[in-house]
N, C-alpha and C. Protein backbone atom coordinates (compact mmCIF):
# COMPACT_ATOMS: atom_id res chain seq x y z
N UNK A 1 -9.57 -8.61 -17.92
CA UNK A 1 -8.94 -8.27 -16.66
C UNK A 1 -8.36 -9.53 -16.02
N UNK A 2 -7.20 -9.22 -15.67
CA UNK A 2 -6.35 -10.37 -14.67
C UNK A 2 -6.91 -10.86 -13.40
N UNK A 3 -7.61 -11.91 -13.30
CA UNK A 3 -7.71 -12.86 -12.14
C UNK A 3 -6.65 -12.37 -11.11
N UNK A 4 -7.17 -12.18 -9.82
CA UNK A 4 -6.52 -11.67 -8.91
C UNK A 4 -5.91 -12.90 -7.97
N UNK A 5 -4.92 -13.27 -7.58
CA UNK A 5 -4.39 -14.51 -6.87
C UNK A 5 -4.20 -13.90 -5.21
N UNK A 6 -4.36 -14.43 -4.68
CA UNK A 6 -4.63 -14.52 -2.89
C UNK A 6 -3.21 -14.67 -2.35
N UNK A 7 -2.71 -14.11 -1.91
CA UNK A 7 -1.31 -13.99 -1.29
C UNK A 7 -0.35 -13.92 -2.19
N UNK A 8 -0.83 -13.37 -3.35
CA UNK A 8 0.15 -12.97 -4.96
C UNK A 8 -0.13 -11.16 -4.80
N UNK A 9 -1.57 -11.21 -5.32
CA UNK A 9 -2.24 -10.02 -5.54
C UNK A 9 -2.64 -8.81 -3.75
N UNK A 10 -3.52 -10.23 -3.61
CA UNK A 10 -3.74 -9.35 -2.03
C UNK A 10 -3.42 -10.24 -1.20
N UNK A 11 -4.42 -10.03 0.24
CA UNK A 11 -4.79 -11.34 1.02
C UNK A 11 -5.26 -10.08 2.33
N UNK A 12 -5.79 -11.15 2.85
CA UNK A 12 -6.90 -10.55 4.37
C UNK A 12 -6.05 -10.09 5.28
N UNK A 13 -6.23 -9.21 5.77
CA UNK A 13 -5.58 -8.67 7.39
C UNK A 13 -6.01 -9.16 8.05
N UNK A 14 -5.58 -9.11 9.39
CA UNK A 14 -6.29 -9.37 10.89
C UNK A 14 -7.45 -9.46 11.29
N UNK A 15 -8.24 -8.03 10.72
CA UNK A 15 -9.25 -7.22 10.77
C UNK A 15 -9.92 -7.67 9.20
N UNK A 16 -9.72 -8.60 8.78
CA UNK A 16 -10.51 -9.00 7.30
C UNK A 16 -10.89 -8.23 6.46
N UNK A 17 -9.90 -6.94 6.01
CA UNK A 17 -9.99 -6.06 5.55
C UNK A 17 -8.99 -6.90 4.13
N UNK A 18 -9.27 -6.43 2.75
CA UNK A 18 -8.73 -6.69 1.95
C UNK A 18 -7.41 -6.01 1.40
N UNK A 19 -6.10 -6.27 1.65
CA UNK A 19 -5.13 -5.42 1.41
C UNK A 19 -4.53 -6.03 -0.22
N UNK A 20 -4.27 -4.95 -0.88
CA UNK A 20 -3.17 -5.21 -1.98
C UNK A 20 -1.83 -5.26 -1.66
N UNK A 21 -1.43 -6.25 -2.26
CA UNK A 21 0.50 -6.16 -2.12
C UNK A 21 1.33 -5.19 -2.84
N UNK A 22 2.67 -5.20 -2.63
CA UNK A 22 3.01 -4.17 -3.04
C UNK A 22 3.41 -4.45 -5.08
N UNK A 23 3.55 -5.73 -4.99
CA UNK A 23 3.28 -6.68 -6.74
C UNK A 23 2.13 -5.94 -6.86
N UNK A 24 1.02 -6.18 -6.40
CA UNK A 24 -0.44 -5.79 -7.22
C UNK A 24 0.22 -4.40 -7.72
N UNK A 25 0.21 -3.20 -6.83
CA UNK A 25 0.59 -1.86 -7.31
C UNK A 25 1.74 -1.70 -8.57
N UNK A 26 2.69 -2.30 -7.83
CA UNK A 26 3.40 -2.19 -9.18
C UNK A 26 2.82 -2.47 -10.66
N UNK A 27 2.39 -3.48 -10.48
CA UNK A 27 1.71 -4.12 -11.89
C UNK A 27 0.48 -3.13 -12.65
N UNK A 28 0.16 -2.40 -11.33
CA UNK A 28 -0.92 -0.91 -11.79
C UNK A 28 -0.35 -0.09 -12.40
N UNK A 29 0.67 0.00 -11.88
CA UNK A 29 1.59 1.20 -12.45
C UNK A 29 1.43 2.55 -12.01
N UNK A 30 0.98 2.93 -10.82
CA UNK A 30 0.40 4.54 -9.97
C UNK A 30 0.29 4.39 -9.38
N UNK A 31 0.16 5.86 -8.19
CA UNK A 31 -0.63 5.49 -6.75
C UNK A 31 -2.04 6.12 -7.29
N UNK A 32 -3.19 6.01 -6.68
CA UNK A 32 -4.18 6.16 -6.66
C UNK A 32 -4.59 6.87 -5.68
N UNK A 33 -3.77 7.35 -4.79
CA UNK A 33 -4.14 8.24 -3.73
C UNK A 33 -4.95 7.99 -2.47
N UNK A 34 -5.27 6.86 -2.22
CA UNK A 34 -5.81 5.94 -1.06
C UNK A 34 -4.87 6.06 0.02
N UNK A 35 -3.26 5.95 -0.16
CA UNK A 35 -2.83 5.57 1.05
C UNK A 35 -2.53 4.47 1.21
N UNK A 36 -2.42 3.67 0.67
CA UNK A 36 -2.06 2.30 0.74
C UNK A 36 -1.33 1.70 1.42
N UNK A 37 -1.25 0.44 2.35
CA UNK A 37 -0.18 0.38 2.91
C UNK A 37 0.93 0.08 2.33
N UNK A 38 0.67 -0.53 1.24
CA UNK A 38 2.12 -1.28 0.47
C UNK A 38 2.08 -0.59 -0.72
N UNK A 39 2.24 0.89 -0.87
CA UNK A 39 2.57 1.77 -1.87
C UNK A 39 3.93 1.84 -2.56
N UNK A 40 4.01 1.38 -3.35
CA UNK A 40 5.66 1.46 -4.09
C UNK A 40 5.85 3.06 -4.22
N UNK A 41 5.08 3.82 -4.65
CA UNK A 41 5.18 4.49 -4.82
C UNK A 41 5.21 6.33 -4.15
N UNK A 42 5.44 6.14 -2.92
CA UNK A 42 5.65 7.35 -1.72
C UNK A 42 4.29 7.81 -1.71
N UNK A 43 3.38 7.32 -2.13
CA UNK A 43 1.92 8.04 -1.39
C UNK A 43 2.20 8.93 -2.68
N UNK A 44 2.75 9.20 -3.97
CA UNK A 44 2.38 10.35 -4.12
C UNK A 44 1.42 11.41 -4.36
N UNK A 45 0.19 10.94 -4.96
CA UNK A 45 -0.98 11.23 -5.22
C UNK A 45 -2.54 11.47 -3.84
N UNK A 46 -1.41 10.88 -2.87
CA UNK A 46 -2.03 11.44 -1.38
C UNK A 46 -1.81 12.73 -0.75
N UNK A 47 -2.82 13.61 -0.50
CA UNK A 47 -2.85 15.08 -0.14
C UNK A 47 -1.33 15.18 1.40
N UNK A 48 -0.96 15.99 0.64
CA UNK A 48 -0.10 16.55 1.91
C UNK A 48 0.29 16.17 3.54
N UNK A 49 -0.76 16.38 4.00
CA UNK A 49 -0.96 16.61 5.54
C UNK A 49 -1.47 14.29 5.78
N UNK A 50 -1.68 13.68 4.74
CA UNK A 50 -1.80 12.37 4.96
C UNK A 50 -0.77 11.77 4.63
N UNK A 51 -0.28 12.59 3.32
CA UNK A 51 1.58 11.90 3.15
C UNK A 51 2.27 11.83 4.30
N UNK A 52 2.26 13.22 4.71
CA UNK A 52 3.27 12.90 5.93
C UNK A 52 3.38 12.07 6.82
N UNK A 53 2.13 11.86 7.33
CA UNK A 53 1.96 10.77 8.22
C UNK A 53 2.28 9.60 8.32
N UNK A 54 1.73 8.58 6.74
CA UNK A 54 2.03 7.52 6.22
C UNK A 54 3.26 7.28 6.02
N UNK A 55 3.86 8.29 5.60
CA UNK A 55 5.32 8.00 5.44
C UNK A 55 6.25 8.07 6.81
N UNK A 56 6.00 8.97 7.37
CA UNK A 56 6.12 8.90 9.17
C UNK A 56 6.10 7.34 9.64
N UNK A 57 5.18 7.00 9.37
CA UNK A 57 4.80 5.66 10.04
C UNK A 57 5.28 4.56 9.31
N UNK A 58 5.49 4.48 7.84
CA UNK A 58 6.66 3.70 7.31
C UNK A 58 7.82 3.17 7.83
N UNK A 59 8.43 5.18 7.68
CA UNK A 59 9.67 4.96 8.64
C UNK A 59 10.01 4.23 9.65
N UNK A 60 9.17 4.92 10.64
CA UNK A 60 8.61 4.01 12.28
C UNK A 60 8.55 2.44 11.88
N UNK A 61 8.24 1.94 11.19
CA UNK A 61 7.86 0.43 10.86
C UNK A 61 9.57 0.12 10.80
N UNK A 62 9.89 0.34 9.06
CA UNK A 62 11.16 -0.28 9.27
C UNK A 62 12.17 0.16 10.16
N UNK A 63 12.32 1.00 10.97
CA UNK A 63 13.36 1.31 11.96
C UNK A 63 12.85 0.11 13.17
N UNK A 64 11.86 -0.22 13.36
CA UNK A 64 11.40 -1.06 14.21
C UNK A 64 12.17 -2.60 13.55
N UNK A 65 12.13 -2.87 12.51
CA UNK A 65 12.15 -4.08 11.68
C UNK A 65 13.57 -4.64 11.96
């Protein structure tokens, strides 16, 4: 297994929560259905009624950006 690199792979939030980048996912190759924030992949494997949201709030992000 690949050694994970710190502001490659992931790195800490605010809240010292461990986030993956959106490189890590790609390099997975799926969503996993978590929700992720940096999902390449539209949430797809996230139930319905949480897709929407996430992706809601995507939107909201880059229209803000």
């Amino acid at each position: 297994m690949k050694q994970l690199q710190e502001n490659i792979d992931f790195y800490y939030n605010e809240q010292g929560y461990f986030v993956f980048t959106e490189k890590y996912h790609k390099e997975r190759g799926y969503c996993c259905g978590n929700g992720c924030l940096h999902c390449p992949y539209d949430y797809e494997k996230v139930p319905d009624d949480k897709k929407a949201r996430l992706l809601a709030a995507r939107r909201q992000k880059n229209d803000e950006s």
